[in-house]
PDB file of N, CA and C in Angstrom:
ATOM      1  N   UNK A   1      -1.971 -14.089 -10.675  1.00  0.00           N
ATOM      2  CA  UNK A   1      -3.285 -13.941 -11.231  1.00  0.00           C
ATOM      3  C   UNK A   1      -3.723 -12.496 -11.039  1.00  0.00           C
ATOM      4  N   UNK A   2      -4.548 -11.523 -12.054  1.00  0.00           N
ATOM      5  CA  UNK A   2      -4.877 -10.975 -11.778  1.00  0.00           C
ATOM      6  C   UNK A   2      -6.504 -10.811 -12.114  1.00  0.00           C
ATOM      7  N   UNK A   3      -7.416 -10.346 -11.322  1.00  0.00           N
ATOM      8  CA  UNK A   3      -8.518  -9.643 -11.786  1.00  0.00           C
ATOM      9  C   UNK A   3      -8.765  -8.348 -11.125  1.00  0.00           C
ATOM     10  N   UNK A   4     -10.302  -8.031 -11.465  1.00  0.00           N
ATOM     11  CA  UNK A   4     -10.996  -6.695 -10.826  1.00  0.00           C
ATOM     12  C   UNK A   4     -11.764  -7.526  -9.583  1.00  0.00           C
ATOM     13  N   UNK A   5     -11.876  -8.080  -9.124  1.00  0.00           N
ATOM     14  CA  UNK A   5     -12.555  -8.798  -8.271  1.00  0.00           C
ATOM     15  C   UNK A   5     -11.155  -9.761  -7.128  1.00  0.00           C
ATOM     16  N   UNK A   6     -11.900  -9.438  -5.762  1.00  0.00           N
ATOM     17  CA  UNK A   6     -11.123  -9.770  -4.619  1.00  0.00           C
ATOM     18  C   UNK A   6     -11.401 -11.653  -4.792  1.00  0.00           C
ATOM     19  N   UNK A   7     -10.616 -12.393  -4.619  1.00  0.00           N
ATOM     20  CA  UNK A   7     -10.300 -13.644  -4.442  1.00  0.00           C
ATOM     21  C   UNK A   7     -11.367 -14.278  -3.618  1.00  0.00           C
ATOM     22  N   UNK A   8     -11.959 -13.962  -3.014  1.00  0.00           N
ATOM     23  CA  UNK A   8     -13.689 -14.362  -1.843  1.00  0.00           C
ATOM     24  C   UNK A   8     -14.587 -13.990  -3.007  1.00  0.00           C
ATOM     25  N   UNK A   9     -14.325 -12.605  -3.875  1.00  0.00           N
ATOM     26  CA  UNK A   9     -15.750 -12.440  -4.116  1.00  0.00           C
ATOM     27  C   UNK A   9     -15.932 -13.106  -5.601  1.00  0.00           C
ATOM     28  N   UNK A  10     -14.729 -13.862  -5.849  1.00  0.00           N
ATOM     29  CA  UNK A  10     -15.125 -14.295  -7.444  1.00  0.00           C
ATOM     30  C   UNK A  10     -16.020 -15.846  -7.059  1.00  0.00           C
ATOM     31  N   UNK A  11     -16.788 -16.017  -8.128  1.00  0.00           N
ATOM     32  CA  UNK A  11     -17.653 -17.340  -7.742  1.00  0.00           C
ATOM     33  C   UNK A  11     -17.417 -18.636  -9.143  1.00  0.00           C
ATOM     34  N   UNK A  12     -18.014 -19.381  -8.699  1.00  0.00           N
ATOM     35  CA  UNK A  12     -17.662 -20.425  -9.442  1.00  0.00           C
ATOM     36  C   UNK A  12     -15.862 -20.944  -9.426  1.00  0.00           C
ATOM     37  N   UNK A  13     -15.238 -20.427  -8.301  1.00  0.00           N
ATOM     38  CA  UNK A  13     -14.133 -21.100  -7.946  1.00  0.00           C
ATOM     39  C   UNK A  13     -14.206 -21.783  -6.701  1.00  0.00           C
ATOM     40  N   UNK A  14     -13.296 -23.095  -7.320  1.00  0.00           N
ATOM     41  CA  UNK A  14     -13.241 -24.262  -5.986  1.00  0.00           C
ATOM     42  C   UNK A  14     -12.612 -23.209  -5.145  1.00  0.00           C
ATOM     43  N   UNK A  15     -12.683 -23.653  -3.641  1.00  0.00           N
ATOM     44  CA  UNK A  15     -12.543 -23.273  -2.445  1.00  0.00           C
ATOM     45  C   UNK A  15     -11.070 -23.335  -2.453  1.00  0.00           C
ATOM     46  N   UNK A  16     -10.840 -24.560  -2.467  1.00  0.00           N
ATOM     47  CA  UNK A  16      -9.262 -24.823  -2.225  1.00  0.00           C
ATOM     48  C   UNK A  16      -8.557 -23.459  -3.040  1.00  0.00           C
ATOM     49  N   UNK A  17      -8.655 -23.271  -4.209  1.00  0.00           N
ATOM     50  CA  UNK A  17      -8.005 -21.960  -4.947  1.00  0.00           C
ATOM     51  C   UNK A  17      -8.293 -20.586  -4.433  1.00  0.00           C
ATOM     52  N   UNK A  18      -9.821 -20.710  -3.908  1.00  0.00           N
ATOM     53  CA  UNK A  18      -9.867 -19.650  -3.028  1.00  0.00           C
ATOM     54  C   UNK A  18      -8.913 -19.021  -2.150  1.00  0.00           C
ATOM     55  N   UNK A  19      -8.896 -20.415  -1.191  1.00  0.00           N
ATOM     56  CA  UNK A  19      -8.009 -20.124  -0.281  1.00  0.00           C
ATOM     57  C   UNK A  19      -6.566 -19.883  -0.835  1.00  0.00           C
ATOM     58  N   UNK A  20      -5.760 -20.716  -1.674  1.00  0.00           N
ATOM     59  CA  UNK A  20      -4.439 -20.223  -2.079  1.00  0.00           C
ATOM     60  C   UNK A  20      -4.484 -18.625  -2.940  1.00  0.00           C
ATOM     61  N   UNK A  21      -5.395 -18.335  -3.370  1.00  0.00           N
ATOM     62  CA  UNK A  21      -5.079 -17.081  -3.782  1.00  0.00           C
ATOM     63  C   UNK A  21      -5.528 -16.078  -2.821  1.00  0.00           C
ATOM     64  N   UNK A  22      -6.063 -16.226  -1.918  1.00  0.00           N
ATOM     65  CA  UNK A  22      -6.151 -15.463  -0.772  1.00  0.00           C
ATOM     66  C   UNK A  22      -4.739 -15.130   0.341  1.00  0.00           C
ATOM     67  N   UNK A  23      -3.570 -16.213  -0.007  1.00  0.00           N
ATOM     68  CA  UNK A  23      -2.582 -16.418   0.531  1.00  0.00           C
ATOM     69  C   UNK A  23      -1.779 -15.107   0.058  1.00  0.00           C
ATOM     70  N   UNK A  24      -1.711 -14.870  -1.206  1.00  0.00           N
ATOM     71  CA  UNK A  24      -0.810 -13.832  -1.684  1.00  0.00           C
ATOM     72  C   UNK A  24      -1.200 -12.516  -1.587  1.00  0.00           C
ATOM     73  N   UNK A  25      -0.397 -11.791  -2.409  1.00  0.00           N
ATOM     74  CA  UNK A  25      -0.637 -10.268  -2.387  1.00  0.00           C
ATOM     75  C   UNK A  25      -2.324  -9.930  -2.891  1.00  0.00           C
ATOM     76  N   UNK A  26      -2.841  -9.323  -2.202  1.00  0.00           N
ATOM     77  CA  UNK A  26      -4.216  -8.778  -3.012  1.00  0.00           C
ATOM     78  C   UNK A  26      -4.230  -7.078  -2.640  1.00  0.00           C
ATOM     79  N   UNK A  27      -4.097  -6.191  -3.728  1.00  0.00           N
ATOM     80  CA  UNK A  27      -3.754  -4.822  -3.865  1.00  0.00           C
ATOM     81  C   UNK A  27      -4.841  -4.564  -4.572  1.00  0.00           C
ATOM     82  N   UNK A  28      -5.554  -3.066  -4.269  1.00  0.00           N
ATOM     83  CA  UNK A  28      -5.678  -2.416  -5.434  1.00  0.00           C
ATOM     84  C   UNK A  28      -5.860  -1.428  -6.210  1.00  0.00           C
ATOM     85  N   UNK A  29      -5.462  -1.365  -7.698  1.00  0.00           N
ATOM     86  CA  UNK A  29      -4.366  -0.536  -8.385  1.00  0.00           C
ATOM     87  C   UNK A  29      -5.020   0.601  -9.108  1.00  0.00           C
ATOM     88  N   UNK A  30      -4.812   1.914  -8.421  1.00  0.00           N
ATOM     89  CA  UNK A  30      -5.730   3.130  -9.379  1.00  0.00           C
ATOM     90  C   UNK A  30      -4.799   3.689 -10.044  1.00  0.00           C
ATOM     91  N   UNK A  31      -5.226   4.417 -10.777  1.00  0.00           N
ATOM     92  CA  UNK A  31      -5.176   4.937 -11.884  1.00  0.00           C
ATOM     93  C   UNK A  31      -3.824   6.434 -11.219  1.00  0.00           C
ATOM     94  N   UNK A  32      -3.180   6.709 -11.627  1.00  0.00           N
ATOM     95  CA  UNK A  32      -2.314   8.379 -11.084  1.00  0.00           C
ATOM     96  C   UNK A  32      -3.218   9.031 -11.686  1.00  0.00           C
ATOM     97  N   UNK A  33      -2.939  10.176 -10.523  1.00  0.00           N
ATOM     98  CA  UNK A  33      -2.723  11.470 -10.105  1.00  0.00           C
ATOM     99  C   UNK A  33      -2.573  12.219 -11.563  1.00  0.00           C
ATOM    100  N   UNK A  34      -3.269  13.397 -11.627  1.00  0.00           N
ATOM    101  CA  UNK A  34      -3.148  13.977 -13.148  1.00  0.00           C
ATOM    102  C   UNK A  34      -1.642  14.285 -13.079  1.00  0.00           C
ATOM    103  N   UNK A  35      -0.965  14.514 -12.064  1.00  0.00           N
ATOM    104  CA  UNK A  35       0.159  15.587 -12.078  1.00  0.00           C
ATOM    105  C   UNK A  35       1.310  14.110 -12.557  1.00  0.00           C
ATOM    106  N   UNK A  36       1.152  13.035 -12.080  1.00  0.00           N
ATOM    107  CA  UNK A  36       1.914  11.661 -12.540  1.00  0.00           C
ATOM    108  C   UNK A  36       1.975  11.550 -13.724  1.00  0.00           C
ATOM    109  N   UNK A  37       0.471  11.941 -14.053  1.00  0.00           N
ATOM    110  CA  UNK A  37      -0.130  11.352 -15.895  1.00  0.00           C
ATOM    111  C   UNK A  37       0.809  11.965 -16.586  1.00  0.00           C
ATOM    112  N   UNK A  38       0.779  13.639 -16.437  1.00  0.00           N
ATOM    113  CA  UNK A  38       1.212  14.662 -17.125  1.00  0.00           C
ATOM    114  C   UNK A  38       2.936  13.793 -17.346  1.00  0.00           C
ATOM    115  N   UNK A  39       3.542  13.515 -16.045  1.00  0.00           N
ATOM    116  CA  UNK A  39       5.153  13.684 -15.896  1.00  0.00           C
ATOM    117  C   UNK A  39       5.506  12.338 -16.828  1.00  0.00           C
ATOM    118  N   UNK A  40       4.932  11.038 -16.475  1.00  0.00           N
ATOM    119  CA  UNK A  40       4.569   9.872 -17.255  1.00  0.00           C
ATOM    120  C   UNK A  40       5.111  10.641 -18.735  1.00  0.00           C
ATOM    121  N   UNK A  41       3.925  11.244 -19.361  1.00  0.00           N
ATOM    122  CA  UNK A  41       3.772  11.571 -20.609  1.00  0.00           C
ATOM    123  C   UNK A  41       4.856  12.821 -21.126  1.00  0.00           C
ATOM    124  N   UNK A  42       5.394  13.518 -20.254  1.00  0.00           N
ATOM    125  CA  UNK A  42       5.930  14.444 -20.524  1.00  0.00           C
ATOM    126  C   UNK A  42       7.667  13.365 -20.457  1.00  0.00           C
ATOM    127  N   UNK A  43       7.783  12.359 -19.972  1.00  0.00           N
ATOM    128  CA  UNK A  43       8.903  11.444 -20.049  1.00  0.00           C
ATOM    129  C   UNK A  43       9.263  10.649 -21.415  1.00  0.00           C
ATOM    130  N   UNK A  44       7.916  10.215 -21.771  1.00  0.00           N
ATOM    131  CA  UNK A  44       8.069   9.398 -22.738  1.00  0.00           C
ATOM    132  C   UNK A  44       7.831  10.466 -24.007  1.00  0.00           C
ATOM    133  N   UNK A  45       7.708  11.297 -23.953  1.00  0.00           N
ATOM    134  CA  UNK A  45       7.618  12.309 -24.967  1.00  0.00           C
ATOM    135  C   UNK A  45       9.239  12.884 -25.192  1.00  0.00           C
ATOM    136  N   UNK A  46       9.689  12.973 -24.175  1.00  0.00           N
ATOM    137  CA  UNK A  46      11.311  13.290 -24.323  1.00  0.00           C
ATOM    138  C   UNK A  46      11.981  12.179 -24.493  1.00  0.00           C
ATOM    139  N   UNK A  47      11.753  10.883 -24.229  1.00  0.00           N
ATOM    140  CA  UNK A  47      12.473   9.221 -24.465  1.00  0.00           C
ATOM    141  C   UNK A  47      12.376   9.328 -25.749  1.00  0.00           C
ATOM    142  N   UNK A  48      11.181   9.809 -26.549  1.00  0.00           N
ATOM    143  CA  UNK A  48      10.804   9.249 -27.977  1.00  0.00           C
ATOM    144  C   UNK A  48      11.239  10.610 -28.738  1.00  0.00           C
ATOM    145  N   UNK A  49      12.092  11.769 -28.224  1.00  0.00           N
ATOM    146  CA  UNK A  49      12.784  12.686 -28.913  1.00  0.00           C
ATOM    147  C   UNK A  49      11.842  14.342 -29.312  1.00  0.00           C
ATOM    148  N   UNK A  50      10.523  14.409 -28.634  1.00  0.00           N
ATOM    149  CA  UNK A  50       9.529  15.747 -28.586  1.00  0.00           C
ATOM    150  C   UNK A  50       9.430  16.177 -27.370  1.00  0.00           C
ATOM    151  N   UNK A  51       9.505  17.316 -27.082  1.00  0.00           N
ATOM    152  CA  UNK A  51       9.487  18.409 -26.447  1.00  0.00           C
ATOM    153  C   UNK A  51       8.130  18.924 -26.669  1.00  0.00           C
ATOM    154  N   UNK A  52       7.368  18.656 -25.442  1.00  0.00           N
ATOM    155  CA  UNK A  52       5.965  18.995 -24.903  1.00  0.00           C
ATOM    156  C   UNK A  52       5.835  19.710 -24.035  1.00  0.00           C
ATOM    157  N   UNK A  53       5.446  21.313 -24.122  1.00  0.00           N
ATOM    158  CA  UNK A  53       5.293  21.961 -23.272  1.00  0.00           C
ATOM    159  C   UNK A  53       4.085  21.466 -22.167  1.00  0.00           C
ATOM    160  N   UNK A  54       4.491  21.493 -20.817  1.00  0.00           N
ATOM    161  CA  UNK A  54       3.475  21.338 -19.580  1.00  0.00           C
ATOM    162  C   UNK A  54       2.239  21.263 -19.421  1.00  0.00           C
ATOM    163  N   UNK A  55       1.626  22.748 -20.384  1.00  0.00           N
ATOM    164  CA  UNK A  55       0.796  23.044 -21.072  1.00  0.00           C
ATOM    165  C   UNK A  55      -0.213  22.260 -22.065  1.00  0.00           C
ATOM    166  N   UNK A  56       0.508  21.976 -22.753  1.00  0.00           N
ATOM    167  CA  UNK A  56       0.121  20.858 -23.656  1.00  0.00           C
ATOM    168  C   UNK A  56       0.219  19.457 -22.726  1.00  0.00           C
ATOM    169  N   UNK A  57       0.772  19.269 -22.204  1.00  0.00           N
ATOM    170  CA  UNK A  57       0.586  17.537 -21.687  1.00  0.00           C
ATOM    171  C   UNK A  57      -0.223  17.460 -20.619  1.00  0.00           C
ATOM    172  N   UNK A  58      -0.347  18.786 -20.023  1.00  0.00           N
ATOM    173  CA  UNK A  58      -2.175  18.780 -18.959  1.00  0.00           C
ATOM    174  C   UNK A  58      -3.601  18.681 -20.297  1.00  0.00           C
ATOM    175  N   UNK A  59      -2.999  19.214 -21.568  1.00  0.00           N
ATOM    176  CA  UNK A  59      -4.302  19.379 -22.326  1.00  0.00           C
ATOM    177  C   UNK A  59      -4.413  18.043 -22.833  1.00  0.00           C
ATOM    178  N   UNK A  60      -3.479  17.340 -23.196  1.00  0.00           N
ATOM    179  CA  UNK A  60      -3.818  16.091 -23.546  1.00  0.00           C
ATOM    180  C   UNK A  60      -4.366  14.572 -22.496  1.00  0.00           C
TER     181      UNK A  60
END
């Protein structure tokens, strides 16, 4: 399951589910680092056959 909301703080759920989804993993997931974004994009820009200068993939 996923949401934006921690497993306690969602309402209108029975307890019992509470508790089993409280059992598992609860993480949570931000967004990368511009310098990730850039490499991300500067990857799939070479997967899909364009050549993006550095330059350009901080501007975008």
């Amino acid at each position: 399951m996923t949401s934006d909301t921690f497993p306690k703080e969602i309402t209108g759920l029975d307890n019992r589910l509470i508790s089993r989804f409280g059992w598992g993993l609860t993480v949570a997931i931000e967004p990368p680092e511009l310098e990730m974004r850039v490499a991300i994009l500067l990857k799939k820009a070479s997967l899909s056959g364009y050549t993006l200068s550095e330059a350009v993939a901080f501007f975008i």
